[in-house]
C-alpha atoms as a PDB file:
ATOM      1  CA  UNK A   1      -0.311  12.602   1.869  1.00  0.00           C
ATOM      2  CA  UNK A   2      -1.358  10.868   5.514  1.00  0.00           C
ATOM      3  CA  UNK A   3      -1.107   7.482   4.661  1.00  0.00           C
ATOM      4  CA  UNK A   4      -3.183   4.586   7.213  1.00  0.00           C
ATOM      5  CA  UNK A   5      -1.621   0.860   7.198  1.00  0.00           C
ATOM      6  CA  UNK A   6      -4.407  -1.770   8.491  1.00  0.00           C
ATOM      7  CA  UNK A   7      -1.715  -4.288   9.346  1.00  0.00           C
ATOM      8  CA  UNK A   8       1.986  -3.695   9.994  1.00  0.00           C
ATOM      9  CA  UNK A   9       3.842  -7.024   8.566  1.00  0.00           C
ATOM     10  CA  UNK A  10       6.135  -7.735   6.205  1.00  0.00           C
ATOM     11  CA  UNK A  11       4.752  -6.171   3.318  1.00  0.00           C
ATOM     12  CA  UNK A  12       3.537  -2.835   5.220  1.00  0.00           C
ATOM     13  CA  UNK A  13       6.994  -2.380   6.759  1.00  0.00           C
ATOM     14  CA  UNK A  14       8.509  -2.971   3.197  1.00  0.00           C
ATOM     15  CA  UNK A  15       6.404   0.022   2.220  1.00  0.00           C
ATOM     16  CA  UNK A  16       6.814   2.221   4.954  1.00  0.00           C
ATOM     17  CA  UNK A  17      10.192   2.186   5.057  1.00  0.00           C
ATOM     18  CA  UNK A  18      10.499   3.341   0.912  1.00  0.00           C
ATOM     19  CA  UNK A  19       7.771   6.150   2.532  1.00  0.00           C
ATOM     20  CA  UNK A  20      10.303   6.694   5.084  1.00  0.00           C
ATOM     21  CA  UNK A  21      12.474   7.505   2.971  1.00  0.00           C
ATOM     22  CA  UNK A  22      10.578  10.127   0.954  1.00  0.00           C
ATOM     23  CA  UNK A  23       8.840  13.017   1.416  1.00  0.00           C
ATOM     24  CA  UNK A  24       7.236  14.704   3.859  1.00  0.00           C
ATOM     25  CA  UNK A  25       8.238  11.349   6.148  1.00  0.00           C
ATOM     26  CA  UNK A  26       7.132   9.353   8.978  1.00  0.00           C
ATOM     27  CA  UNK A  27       5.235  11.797  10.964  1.00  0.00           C
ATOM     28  CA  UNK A  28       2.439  11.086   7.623  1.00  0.00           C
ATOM     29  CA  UNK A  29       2.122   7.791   8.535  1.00  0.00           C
ATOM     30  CA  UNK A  30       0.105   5.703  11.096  1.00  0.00           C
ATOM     31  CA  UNK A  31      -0.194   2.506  11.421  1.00  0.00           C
ATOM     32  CA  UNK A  32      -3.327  -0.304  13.018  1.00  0.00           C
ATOM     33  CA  UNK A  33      -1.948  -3.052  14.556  1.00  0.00           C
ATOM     34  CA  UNK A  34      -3.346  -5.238  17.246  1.00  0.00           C
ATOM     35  CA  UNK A  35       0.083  -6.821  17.827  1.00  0.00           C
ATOM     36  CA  UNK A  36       1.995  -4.762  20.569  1.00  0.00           C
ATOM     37  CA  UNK A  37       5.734  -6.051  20.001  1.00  0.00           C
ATOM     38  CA  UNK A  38       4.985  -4.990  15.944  1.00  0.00           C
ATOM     39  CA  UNK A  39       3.642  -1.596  17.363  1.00  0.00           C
ATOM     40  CA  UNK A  40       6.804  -1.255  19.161  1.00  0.00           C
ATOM     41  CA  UNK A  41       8.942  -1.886  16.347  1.00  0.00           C
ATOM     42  CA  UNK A  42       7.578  -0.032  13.940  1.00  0.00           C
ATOM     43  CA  UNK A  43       7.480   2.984  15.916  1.00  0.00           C
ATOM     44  CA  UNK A  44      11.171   2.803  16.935  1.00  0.00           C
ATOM     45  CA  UNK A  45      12.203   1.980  13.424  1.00  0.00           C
ATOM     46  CA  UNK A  46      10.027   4.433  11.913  1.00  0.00           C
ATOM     47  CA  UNK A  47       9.277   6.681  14.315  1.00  0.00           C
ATOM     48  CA  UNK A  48       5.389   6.275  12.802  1.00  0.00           C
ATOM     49  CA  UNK A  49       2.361   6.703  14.607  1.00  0.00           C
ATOM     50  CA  UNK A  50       0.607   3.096  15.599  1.00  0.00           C
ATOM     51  CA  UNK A  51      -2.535   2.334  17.425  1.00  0.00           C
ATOM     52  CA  UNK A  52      -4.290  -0.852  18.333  1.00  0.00           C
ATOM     53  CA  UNK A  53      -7.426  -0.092  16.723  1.00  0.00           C
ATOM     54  CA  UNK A  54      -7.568   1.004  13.101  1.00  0.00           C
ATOM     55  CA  UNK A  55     -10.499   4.241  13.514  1.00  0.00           C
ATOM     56  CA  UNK A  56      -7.408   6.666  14.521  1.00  0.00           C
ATOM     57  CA  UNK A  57      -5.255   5.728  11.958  1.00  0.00           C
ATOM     58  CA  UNK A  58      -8.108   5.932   9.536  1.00  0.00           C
ATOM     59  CA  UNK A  59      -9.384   9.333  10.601  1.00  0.00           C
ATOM     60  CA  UNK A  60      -8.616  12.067   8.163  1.00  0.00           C
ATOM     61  CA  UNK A  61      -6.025   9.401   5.935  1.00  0.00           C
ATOM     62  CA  UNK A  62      -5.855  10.237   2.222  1.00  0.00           C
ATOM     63  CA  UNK A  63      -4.853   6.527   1.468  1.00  0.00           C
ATOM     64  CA  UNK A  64      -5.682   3.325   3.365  1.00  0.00           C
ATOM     65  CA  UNK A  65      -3.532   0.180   2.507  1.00  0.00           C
ATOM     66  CA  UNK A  66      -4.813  -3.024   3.607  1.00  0.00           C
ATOM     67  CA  UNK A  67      -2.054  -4.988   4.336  1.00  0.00           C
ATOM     68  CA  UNK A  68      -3.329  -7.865   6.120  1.00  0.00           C
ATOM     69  CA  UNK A  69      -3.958 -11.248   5.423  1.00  0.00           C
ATOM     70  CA  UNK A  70      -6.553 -12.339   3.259  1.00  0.00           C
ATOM     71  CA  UNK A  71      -8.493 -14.677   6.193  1.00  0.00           C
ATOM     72  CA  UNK A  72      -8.704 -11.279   8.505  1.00  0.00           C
ATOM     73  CA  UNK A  73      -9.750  -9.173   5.982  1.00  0.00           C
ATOM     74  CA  UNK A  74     -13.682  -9.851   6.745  1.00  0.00           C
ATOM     75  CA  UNK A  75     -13.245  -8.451  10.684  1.00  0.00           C
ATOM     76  CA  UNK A  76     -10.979  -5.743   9.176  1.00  0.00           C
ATOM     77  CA  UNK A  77     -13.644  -5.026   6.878  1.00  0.00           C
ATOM     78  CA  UNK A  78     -16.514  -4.861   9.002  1.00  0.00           C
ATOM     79  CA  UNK A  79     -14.115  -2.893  11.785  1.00  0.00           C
ATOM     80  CA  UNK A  80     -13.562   0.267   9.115  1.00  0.00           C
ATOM     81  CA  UNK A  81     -17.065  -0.301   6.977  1.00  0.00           C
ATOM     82  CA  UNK A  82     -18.176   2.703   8.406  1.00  0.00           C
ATOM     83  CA  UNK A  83     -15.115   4.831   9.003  1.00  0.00           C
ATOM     84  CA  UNK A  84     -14.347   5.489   5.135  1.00  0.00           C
ATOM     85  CA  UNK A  85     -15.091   7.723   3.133  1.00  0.00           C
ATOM     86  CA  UNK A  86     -15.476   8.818  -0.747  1.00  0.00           C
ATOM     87  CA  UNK A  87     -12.399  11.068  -0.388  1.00  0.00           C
ATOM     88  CA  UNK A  88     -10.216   8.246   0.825  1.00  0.00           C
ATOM     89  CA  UNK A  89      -8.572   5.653  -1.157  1.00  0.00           C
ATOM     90  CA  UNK A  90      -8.094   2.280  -0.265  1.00  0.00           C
ATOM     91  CA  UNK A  91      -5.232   0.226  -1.397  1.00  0.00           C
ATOM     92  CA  UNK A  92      -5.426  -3.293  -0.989  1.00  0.00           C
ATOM     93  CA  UNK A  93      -2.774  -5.656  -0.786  1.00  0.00           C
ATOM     94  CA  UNK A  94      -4.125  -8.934   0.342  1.00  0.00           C
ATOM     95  CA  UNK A  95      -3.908 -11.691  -2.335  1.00  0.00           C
ATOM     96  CA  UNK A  96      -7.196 -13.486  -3.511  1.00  0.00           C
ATOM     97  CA  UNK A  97      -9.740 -10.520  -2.110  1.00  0.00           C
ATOM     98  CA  UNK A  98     -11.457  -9.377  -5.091  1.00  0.00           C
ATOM     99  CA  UNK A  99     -12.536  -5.080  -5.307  1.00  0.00           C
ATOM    100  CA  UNK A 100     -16.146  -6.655  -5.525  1.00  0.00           C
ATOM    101  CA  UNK A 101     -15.527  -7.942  -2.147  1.00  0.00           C
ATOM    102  CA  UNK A 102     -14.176  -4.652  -0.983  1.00  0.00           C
ATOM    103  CA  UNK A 103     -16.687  -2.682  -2.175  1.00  0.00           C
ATOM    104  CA  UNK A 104     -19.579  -4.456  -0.879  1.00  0.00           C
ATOM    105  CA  UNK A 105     -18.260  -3.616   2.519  1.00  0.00           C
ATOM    106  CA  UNK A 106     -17.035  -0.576   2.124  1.00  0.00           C
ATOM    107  CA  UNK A 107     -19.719   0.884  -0.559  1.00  0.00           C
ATOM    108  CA  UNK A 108     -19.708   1.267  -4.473  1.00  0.00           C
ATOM    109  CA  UNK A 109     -18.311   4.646  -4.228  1.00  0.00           C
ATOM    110  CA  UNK A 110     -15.324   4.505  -2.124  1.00  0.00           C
ATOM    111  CA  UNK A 111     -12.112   4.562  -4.720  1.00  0.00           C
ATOM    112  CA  UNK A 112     -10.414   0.891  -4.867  1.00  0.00           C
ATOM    113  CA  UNK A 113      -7.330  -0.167  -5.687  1.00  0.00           C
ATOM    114  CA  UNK A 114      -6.305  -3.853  -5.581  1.00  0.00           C
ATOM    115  CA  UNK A 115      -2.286  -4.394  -6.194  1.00  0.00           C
ATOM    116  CA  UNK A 116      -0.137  -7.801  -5.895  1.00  0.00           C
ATOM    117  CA  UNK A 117       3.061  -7.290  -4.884  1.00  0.00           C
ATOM    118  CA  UNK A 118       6.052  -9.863  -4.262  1.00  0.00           C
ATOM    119  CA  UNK A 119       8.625 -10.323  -1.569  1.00  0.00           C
ATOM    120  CA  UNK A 120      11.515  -8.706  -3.606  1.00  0.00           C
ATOM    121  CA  UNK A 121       9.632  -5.347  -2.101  1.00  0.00           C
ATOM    122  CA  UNK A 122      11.383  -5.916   1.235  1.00  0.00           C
ATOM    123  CA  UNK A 123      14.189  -5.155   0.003  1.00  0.00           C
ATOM    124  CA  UNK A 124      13.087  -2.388  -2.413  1.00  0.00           C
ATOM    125  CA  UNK A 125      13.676  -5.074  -5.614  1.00  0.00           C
ATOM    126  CA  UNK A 126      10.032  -6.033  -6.030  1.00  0.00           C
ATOM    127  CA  UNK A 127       7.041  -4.930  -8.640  1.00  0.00           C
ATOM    128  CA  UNK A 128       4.223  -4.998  -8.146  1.00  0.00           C
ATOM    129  CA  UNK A 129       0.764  -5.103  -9.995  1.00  0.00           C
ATOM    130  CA  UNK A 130      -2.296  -2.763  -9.648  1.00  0.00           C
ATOM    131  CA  UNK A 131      -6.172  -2.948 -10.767  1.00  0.00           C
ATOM    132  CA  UNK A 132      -7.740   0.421 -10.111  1.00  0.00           C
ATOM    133  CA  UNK A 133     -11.673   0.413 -10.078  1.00  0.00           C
ATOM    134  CA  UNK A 134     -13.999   2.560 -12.466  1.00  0.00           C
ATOM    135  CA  UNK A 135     -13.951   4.641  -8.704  1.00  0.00           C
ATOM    136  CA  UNK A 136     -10.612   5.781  -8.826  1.00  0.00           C
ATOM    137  CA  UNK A 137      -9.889   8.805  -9.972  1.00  0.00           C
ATOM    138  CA  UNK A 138      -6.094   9.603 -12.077  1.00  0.00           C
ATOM    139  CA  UNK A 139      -5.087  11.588  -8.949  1.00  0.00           C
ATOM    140  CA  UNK A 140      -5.975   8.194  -6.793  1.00  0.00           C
ATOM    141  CA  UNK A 141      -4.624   6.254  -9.450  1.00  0.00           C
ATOM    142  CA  UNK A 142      -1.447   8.119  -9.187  1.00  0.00           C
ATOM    143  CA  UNK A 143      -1.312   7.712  -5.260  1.00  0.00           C
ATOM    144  CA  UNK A 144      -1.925   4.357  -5.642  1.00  0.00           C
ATOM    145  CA  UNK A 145       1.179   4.221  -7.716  1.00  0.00           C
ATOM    146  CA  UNK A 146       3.755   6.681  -5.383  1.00  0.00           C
ATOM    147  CA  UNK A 147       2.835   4.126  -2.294  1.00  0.00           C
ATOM    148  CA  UNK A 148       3.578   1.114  -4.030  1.00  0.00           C
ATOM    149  CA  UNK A 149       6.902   2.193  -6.320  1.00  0.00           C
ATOM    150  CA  UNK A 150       8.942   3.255  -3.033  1.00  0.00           C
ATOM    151  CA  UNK A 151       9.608  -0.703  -2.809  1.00  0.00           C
ATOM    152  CA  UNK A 152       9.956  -1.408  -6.557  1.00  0.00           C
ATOM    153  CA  UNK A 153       8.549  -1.416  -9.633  1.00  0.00           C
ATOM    154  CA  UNK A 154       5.160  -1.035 -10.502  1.00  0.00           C
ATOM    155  CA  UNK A 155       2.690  -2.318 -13.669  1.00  0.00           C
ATOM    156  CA  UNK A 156      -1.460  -1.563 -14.352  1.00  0.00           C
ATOM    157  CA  UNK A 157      -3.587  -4.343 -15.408  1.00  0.00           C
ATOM    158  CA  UNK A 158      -7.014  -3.125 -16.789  1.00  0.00           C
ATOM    159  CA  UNK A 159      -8.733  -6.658 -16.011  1.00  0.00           C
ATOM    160  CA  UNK A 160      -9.027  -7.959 -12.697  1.00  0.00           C
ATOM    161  CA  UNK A 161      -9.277 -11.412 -13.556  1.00  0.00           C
ATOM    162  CA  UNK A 162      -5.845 -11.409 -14.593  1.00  0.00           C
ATOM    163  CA  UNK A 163      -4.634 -10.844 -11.355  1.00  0.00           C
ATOM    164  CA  UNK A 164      -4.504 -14.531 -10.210  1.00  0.00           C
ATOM    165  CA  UNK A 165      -2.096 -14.681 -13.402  1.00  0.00           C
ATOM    166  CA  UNK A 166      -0.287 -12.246 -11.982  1.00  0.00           C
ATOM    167  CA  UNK A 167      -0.402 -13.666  -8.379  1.00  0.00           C
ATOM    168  CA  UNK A 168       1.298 -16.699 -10.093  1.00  0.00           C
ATOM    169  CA  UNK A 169       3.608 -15.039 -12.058  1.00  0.00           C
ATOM    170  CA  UNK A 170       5.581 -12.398 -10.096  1.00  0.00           C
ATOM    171  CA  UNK A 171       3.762 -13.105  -6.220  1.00  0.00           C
ATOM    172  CA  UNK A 172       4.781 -16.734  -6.381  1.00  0.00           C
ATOM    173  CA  UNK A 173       7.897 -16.276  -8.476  1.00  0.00           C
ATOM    174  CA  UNK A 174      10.068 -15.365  -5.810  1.00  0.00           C
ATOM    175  CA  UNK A 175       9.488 -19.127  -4.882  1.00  0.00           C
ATOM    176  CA  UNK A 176      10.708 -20.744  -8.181  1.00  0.00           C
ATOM    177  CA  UNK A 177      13.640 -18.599  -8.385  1.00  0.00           C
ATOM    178  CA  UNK A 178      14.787 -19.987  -5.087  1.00  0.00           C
ATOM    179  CA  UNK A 179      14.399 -23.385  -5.789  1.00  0.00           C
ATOM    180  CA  UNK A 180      16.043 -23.351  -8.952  1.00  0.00           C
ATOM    181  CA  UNK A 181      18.830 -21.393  -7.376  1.00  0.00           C
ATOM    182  CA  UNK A 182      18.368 -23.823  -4.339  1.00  0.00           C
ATOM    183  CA  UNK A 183      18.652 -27.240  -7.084  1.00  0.00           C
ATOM    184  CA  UNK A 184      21.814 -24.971  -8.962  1.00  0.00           C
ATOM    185  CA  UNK A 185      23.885 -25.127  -5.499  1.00  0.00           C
ATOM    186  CA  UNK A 186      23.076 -28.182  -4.690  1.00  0.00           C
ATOM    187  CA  UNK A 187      23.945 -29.968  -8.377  1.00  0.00           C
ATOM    188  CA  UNK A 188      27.158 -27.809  -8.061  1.00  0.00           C
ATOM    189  CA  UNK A 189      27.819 -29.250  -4.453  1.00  0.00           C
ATOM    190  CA  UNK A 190      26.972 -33.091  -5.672  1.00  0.00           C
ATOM    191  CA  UNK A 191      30.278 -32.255  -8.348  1.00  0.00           C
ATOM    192  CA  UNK A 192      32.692 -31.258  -5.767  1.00  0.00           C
ATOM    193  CA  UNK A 193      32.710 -27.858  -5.039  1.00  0.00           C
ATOM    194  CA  UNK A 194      32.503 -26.809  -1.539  1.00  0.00           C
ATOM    195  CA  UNK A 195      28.940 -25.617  -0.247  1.00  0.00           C
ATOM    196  CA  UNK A 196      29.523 -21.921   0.618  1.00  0.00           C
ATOM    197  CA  UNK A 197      31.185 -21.791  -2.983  1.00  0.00           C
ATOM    198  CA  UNK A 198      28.143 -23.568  -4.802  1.00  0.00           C
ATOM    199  CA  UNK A 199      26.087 -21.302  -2.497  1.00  0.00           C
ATOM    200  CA  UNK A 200      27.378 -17.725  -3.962  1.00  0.00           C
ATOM    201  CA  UNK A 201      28.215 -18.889  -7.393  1.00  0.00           C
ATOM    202  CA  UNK A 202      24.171 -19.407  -7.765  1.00  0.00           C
ATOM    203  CA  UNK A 203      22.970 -16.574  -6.077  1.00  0.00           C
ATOM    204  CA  UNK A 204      24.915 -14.383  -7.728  1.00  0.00           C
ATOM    205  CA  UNK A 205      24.268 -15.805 -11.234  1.00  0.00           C
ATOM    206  CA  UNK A 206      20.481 -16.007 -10.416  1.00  0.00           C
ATOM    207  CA  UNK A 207      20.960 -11.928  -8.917  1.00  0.00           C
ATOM    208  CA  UNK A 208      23.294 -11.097 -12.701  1.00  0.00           C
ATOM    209  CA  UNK A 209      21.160 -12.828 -14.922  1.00  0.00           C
ATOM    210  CA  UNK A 210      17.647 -10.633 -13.554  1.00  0.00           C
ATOM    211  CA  UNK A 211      19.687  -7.026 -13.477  1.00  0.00           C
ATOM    212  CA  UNK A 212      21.023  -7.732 -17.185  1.00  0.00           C
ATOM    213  CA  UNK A 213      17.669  -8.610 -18.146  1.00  0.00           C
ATOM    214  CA  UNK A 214      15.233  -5.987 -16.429  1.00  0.00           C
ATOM    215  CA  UNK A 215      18.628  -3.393 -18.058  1.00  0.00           C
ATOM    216  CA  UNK A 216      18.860  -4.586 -21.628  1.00  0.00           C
ATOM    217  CA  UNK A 217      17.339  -3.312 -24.400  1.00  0.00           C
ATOM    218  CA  UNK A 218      16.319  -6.871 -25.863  1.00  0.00           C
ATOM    219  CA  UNK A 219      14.148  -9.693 -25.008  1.00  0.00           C
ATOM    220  CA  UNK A 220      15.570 -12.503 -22.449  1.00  0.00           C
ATOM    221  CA  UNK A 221      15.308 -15.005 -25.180  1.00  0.00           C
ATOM    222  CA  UNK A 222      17.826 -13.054 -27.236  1.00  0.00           C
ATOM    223  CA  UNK A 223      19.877 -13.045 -24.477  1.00  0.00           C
ATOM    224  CA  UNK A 224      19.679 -16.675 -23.487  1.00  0.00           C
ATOM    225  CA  UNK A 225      21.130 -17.421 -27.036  1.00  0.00           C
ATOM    226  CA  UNK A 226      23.603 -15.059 -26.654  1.00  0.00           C
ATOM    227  CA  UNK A 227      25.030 -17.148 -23.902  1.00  0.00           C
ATOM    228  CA  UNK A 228      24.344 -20.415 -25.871  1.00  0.00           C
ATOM    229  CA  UNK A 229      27.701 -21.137 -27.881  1.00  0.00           C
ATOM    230  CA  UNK A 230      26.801 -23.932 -30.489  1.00  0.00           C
ATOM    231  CA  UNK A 231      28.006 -27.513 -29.324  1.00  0.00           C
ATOM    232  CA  UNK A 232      29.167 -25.446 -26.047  1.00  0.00           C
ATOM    233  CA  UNK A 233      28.729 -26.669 -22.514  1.00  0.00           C
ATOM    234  CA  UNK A 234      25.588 -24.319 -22.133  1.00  0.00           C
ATOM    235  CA  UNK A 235      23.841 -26.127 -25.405  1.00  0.00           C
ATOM    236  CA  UNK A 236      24.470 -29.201 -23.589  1.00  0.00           C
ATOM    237  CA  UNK A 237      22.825 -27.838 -20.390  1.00  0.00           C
ATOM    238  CA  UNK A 238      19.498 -26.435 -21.993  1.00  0.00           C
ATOM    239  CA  UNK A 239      19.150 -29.987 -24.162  1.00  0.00           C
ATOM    240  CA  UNK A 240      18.876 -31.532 -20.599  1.00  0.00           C
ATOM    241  CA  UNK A 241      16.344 -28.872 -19.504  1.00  0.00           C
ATOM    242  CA  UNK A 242      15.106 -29.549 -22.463  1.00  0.00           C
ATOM    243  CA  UNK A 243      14.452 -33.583 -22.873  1.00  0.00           C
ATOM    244  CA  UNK A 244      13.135 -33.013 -18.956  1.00  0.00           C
ATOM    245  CA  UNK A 245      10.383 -30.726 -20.214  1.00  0.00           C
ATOM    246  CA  UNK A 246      11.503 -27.632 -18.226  1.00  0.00           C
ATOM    247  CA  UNK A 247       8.989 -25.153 -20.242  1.00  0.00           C
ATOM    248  CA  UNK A 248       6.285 -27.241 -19.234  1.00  0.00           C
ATOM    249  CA  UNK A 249       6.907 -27.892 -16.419  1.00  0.00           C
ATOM    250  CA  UNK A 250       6.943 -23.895 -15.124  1.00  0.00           C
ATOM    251  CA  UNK A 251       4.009 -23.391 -17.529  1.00  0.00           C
ATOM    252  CA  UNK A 252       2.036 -26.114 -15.354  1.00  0.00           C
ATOM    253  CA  UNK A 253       3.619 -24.322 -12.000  1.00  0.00           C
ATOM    254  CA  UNK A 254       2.501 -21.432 -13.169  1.00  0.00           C
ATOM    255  CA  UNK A 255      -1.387 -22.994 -13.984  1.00  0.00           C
ATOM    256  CA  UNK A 256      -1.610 -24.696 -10.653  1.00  0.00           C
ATOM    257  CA  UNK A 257      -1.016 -21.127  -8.783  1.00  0.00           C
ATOM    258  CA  UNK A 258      -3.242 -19.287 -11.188  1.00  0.00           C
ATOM    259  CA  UNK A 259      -6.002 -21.731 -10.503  1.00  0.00           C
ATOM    260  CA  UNK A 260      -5.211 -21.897  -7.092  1.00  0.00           C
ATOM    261  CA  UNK A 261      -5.647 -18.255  -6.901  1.00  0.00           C
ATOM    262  CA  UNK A 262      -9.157 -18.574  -8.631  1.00  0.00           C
ATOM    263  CA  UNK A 263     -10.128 -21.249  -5.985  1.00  0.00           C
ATOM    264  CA  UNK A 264      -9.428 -18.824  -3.503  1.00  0.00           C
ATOM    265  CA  UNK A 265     -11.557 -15.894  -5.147  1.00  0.00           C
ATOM    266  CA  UNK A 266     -14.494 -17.586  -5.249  1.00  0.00           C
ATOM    267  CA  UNK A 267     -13.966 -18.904  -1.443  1.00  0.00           C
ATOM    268  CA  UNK A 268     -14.019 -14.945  -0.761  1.00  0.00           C
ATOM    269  CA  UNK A 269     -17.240 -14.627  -2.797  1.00  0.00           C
ATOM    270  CA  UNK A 270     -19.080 -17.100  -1.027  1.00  0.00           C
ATOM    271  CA  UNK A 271     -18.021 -16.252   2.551  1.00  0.00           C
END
């Protein structure tokens, strides 16, 4: 499967190097980018294929992943509007840029795929989440999926709409897990215990706590009260949460990005 990367940053290089590591390898994948010290890197690391311009890493590609950010996706669309074809799909990963958007420059026919994943992929940890449009074939589909599992999970929505929910959900989420893990060190710090100490002790609970939920076999509310001994110093911990209005507090986090996202979607509309 040639695979074409229209952008080589963060989230490409997350990808190519799970693709690296599969079959048939690097020598499948090119890569458009205008920046020369990313070119350079990527084709040391990876020993891929990268070009300035995106027509010869488009030429004869079997899937095109858009990997750029969502205020250079117009020139990037106009640049390969006429280079794709029916037989290619394209793979978008750019937050807020809707398949209507996509296929308006691209045509009605050309098999879309729009997919949100988070910055856990870097590190092969992420998931992401994929709408595939009535022009996708299962064998695109499927494609689709092999490209974006190699750096982590990966979940189908059937309506687009819901993917500023998920955009808020899993693409922010990285975010809140930080700064809870970020306010866990630092309470643990303001009661004595030395930085670097505080500093593992949360990371490694926050990193414990998401493997034994993602591995057990029941819900994360089962196991929160599993942990919860009556009267016990965790009781006494989630009554604090509690009386502070935690829940709604990450259920209006979680509106704010959702809306923001929808902000966004209609900026790309009107543009």
């Amino acid at each position: 499967m040639r695979i074409a990367f229209i952008g080589g940053g963060n989230m490409a290089t997350a990808l190519i190097s799970g693709l690296d590591r599969t079959p048939p390898g690097p020598e499948w994948i090119h890569v458009s980018e205008p920046g020369e010290q990313a070119r350079k890197r990527l084709s040391e690391t990876f020993r891929v294929g990268c070009y300035s311009r995106a027509e010869p890493a488009v030429e004869n590609a079997e899937v095109i992943v858009l990997a750029v950010k969502p205020q250079v996706m117009p020139a990037v669309l106009d640049e390969i509007g006429g280079m794709v074809g029916r037989e290619q799909l394209v793979l978008s990963i750019a937050a807020g840029i809707t398949v209507a958007t996509l296929a308006k420059a691209l045509g009605p026919d050309v098999p879309l795929v729009r997919a949100m994943p988070n910055t856990p992929a870097l590190i092969g940890k992420g998931i992401s989440a994929a709408f595939a449009a009535p022009s996708c074939s299962p064998g695109q589909r499927e494609q689709a999926d092999t490209v974006l599992r190699v750096a982590g999970a990966c979940l189908w929505i059937e309506d687009e709409a819901l993917m500023d929910v998920v955009t808020a959900v899993s693409g922010s989420g990285p975010a809140y897990f930080f700064l809870l893990t970020e306010a866990l060190r630092d309470a643990g710090t303001k009661l004595g215990l030395p930085f670097e100490t505080a500093t593992q002790l949360a990371l490694h609970t926050a990193a414990g706590a998401g493997a034994m939920g993602i591995e057990s076999d029941v819900d994360v509310s089962e196991l929160r009260r599993r942990v919860t001994s009556p009267g016990g110093t965790t009781q006494a911990a989630l009554e604090a949460l509690a009386a502070g209005r935690f829940d709604e507090l990450v259920n209006a986090a979680v509106r704010a990005a959702t809306q923001r996202g929808r902000e966004l979607a209609r900026q790309d509309k009107s543009s």
